[in-house]
C-alpha atoms as a PDB file:
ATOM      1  CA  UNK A   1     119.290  88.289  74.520  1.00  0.00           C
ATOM      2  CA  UNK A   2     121.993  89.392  76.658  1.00  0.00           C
ATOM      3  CA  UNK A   3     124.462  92.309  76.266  1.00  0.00           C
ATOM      4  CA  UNK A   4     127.803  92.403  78.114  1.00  0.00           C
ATOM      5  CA  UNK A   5     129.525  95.873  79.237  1.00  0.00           C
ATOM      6  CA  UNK A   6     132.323  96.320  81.726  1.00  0.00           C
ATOM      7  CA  UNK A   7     131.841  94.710  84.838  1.00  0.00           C
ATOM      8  CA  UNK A   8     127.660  93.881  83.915  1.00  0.00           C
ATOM      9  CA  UNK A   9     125.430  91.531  82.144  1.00  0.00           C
ATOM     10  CA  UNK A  10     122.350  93.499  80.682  1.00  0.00           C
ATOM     11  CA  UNK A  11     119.893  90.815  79.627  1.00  0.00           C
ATOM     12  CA  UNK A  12     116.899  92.351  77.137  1.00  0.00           C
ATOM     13  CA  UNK A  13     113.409  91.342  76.673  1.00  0.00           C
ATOM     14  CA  UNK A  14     112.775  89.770  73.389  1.00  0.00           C
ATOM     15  CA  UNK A  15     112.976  92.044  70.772  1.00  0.00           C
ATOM     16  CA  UNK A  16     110.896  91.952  67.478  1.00  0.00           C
ATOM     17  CA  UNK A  17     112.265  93.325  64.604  1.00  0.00           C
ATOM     18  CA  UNK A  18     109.766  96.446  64.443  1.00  0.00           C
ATOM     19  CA  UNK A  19     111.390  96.891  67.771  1.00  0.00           C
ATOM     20  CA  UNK A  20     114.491  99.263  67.733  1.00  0.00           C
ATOM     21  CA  UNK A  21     117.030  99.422  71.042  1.00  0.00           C
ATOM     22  CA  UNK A  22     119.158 102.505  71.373  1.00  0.00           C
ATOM     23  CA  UNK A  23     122.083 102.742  69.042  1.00  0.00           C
ATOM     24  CA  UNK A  24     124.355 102.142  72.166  1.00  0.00           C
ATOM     25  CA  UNK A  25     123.594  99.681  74.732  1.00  0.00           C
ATOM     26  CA  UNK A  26     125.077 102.139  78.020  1.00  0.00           C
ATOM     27  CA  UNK A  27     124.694 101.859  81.641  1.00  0.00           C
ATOM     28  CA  UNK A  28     120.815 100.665  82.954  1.00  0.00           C
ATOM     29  CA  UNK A  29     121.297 104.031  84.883  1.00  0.00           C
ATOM     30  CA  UNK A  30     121.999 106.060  81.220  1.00  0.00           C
ATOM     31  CA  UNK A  31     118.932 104.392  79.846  1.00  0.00           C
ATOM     32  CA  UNK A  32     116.990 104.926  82.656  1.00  0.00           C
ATOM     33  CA  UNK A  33     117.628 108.694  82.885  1.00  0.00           C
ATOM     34  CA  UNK A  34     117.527 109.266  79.203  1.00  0.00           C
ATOM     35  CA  UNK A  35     113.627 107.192  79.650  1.00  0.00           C
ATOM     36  CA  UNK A  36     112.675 109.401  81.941  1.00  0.00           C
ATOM     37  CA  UNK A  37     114.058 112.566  80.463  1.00  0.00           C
ATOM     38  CA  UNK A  38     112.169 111.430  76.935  1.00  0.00           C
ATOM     39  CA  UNK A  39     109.023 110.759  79.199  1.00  0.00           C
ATOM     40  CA  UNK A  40     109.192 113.981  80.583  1.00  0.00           C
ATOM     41  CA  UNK A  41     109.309 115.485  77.103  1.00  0.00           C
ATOM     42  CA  UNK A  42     106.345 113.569  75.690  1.00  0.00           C
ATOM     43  CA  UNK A  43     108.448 111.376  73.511  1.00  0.00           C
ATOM     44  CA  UNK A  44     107.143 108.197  74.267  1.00  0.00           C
ATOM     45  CA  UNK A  45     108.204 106.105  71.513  1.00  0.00           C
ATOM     46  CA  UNK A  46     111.796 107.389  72.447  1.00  0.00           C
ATOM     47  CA  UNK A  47     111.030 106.547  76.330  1.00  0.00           C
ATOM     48  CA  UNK A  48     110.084 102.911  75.303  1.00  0.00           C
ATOM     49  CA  UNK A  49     113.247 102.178  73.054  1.00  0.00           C
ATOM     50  CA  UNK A  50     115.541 102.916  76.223  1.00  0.00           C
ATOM     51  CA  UNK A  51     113.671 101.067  78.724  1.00  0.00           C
ATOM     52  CA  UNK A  52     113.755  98.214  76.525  1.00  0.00           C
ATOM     53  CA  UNK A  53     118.028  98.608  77.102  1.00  0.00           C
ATOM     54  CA  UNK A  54     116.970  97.812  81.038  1.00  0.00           C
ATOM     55  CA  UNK A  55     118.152  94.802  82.485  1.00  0.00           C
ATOM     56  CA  UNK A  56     115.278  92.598  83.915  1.00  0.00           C
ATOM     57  CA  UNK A  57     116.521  92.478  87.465  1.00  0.00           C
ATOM     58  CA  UNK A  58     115.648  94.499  90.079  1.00  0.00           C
ATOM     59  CA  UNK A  59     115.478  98.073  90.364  1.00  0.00           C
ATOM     60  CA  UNK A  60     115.598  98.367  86.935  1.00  0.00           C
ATOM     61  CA  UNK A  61     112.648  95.813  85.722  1.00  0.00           C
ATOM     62  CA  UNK A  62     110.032  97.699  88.441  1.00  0.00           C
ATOM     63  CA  UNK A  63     111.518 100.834  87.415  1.00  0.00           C
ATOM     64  CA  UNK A  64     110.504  99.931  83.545  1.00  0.00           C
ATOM     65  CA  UNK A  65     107.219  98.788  84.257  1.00  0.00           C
ATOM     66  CA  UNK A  66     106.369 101.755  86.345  1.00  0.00           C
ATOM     67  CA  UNK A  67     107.739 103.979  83.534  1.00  0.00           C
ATOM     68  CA  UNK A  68     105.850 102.032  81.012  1.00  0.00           C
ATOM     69  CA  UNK A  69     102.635 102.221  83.044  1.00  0.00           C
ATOM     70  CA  UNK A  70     103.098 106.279  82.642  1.00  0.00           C
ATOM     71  CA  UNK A  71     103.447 106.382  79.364  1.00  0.00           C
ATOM     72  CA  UNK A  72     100.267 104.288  78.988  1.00  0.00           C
ATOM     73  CA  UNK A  73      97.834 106.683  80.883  1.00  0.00           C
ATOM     74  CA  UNK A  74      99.603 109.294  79.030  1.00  0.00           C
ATOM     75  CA  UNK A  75      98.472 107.682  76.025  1.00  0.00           C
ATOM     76  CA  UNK A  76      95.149 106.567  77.156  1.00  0.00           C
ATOM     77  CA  UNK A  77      95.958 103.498  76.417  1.00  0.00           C
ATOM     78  CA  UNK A  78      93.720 101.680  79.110  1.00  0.00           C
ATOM     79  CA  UNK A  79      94.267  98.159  78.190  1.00  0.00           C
ATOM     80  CA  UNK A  80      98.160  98.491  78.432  1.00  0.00           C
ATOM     81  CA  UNK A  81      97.759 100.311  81.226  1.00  0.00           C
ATOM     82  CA  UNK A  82      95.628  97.715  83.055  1.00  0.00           C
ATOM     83  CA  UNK A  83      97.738  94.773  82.445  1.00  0.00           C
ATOM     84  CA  UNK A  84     101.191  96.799  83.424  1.00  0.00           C
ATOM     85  CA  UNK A  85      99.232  98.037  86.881  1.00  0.00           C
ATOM     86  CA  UNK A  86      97.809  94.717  87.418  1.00  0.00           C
ATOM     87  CA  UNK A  87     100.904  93.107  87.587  1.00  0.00           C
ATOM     88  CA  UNK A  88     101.935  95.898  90.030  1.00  0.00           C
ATOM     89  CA  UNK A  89      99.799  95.250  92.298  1.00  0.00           C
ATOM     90  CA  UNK A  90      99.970  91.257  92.246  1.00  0.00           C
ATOM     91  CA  UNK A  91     103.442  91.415  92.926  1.00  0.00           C
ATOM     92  CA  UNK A  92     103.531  94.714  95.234  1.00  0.00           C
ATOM     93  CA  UNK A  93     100.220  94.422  96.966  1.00  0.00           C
ATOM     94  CA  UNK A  94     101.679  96.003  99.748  1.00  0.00           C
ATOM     95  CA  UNK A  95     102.420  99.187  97.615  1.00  0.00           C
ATOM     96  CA  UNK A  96      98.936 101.281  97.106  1.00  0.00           C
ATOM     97  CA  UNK A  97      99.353 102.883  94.257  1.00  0.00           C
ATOM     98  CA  UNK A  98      99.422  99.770  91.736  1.00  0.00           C
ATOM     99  CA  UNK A  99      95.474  99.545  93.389  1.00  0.00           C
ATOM    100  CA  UNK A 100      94.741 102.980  92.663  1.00  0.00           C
ATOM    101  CA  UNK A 101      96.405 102.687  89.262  1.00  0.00           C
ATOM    102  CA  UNK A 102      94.424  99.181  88.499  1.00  0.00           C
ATOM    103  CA  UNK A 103      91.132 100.703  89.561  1.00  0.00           C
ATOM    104  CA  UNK A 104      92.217 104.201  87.125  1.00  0.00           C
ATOM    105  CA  UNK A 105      92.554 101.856  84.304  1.00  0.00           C
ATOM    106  CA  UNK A 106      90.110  99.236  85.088  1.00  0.00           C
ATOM    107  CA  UNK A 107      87.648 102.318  85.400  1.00  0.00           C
ATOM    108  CA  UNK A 108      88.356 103.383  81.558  1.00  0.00           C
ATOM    109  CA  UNK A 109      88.395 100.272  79.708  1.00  0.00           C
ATOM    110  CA  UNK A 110      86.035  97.835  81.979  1.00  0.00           C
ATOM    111  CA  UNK A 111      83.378  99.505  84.415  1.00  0.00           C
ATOM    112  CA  UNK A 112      83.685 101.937  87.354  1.00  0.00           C
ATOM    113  CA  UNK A 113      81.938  99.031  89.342  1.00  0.00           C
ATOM    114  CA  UNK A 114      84.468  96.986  88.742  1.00  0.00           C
ATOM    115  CA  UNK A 115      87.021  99.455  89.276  1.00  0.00           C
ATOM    116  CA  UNK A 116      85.098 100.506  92.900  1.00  0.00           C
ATOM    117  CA  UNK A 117      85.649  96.563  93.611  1.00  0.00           C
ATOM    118  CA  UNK A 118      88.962  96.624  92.950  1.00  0.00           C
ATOM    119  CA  UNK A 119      89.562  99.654  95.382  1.00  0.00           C
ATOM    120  CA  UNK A 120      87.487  97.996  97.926  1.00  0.00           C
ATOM    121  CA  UNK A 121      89.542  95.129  98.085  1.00  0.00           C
ATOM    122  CA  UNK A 122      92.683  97.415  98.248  1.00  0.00           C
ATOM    123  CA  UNK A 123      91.111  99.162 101.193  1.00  0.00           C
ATOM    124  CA  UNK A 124      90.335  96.152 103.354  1.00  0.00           C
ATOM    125  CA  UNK A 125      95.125  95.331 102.689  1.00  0.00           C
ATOM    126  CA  UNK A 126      95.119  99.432 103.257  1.00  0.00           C
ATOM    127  CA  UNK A 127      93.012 100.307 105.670  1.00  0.00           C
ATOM    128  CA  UNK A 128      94.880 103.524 106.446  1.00  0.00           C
ATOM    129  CA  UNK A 129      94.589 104.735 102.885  1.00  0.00           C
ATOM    130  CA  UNK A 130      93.501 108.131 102.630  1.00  0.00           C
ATOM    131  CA  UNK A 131      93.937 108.109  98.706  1.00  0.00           C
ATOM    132  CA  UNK A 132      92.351 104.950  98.169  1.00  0.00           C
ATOM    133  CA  UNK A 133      89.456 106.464 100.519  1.00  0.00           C
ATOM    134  CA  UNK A 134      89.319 109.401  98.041  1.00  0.00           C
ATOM    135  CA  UNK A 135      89.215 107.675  95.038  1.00  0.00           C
ATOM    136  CA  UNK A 136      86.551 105.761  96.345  1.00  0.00           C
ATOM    137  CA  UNK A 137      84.400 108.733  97.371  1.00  0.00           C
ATOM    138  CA  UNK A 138      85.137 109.989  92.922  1.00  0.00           C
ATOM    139  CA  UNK A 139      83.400 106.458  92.627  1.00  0.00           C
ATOM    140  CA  UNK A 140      80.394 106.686  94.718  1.00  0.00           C
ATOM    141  CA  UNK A 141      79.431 110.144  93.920  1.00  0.00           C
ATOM    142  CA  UNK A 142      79.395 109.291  90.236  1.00  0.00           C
ATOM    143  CA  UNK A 143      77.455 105.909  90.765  1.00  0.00           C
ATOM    144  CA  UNK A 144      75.081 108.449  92.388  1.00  0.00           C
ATOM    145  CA  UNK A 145      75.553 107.683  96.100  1.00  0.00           C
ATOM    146  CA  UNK A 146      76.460 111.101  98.060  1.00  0.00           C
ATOM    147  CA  UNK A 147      76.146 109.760 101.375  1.00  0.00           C
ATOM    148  CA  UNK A 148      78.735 106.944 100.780  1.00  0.00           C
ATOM    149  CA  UNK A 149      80.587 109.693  98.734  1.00  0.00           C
ATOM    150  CA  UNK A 150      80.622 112.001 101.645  1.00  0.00           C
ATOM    151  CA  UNK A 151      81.584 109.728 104.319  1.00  0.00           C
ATOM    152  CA  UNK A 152      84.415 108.750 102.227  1.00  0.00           C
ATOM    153  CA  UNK A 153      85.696 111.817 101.703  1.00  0.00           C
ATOM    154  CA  UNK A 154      85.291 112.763 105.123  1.00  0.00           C
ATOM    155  CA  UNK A 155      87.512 109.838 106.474  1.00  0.00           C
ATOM    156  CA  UNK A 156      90.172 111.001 103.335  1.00  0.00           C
ATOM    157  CA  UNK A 157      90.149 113.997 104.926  1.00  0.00           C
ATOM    158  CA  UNK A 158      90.777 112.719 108.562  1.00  0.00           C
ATOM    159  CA  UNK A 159      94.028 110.939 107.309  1.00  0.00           C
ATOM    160  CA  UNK A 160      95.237 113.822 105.011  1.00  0.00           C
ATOM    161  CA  UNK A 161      94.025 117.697 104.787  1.00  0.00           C
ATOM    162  CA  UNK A 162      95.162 117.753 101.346  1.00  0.00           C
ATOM    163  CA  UNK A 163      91.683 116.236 100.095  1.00  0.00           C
ATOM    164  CA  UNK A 164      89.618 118.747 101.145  1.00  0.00           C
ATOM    165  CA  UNK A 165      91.391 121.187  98.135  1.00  0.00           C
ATOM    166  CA  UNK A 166      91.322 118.572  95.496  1.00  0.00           C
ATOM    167  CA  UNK A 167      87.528 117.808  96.205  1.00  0.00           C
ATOM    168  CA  UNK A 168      86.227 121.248  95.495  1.00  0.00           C
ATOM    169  CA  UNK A 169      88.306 121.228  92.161  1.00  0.00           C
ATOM    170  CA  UNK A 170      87.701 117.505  90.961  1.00  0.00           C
ATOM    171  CA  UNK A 171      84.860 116.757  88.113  1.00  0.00           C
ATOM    172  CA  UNK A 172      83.624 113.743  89.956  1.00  0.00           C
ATOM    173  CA  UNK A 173      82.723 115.194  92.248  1.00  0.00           C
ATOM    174  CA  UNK A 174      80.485 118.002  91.325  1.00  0.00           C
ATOM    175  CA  UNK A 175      77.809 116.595  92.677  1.00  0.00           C
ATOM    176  CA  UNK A 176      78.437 117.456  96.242  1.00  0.00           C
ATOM    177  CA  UNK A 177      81.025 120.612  95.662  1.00  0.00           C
ATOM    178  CA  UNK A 178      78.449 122.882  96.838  1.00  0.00           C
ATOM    179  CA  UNK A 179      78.038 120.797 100.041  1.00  0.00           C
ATOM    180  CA  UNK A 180      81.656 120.761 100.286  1.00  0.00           C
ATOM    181  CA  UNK A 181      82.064 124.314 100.350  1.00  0.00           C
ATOM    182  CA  UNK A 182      79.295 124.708 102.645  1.00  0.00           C
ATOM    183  CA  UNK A 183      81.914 122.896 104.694  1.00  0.00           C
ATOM    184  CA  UNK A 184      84.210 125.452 104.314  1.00  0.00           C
ATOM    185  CA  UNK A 185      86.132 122.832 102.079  1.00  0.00           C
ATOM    186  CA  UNK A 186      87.426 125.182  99.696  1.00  0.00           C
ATOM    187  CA  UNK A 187      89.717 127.154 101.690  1.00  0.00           C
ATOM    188  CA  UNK A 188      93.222 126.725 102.405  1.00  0.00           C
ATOM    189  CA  UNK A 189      94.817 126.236 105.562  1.00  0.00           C
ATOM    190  CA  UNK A 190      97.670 128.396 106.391  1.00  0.00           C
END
């Protein structure tokens, strides 16, 4: 389905007929903001019905999708959330937060081994990556490996102070907090 405005061709996904679009097909930049303002809000059904008014074509369609993805975790809806990220990352591998977002999801609706494979495989394409480094440190402290969780979190830390603040504080890693302060972790650096 296309819609026509001055001087632009929106095309639509396929709508069903439990689907609504806004009452006003506008500028992708109107739908976009007023998306992202309902997001903000929490109004998610209200979010979706004005990114379906997005054209396909790039920004917009990435722009939807990432959107989309959002609203997803918001939602817990893992699933969703998976298939959204995972076509992320296929078609942005070089971008690392469709891995981190794959693994998230892939962690809550499939396994956090498979999600800790799915990170490892982003780290060998992003082999700078202090996030992906600190996600996989969450991973190997819960699978009950410290040592690998450490020396994760140590080379997080190497590439980004920031870690060192969010390790203290995150539940997956309770199991080495008290080590962590020992380090002196838990302080920040002015």
């Amino acid at each position: 389905m296309s819609l026509a405005f001055p001087g632009t061709l929106v095309r639509i996904g396929e709508v069903s007929p439990e689907e609504d679009l806004p009452p006003h097909i506008l500028s992708p930049k109107v739908h976009w903001e007023r998306a992202s303002g309902y997001f903000a809000l929490e109004m998610y059904e209200e979010a979706k019905r004005e990114i379906r008014a997005l054209p396909a074509e790039e920004p917009w369609g990435k722009q939807a999708r990432i959107l989309t993805l959002g609203i997803h975790q918001e939602k817990e809806e893992w699933m969703e959330m998976r298939e959204v990220a995972n076509g992320l990352r296929r078609e942005f591998p070089e971008e690392e937060d469709w891995w981190i977002s794959d693994a998230y999801a892939t962690r809550r609706c499939e396994s956090i081994e498979a999600a800790r494979e799915l990170l490892m495989e982003g780290l060998a394409r992003h082999l700078d990556s202090a996030m992906i480094r600190y996600n996989l440190a969450c991973y190997a402290c819960v699978l009950d490996s410290p040592g690998e969780c450490m020396d994760f979190l140590k080379e997080a830390v190497e590439r980004d102070e920031k870690y060192k603040l969010l390790a203290v504080e995150d539940e997956d890693l309770s199991e080495v907090r008290e080590a962590l302060l020992k380090m002196g972790w838990g302080k920040a650096e002015v």
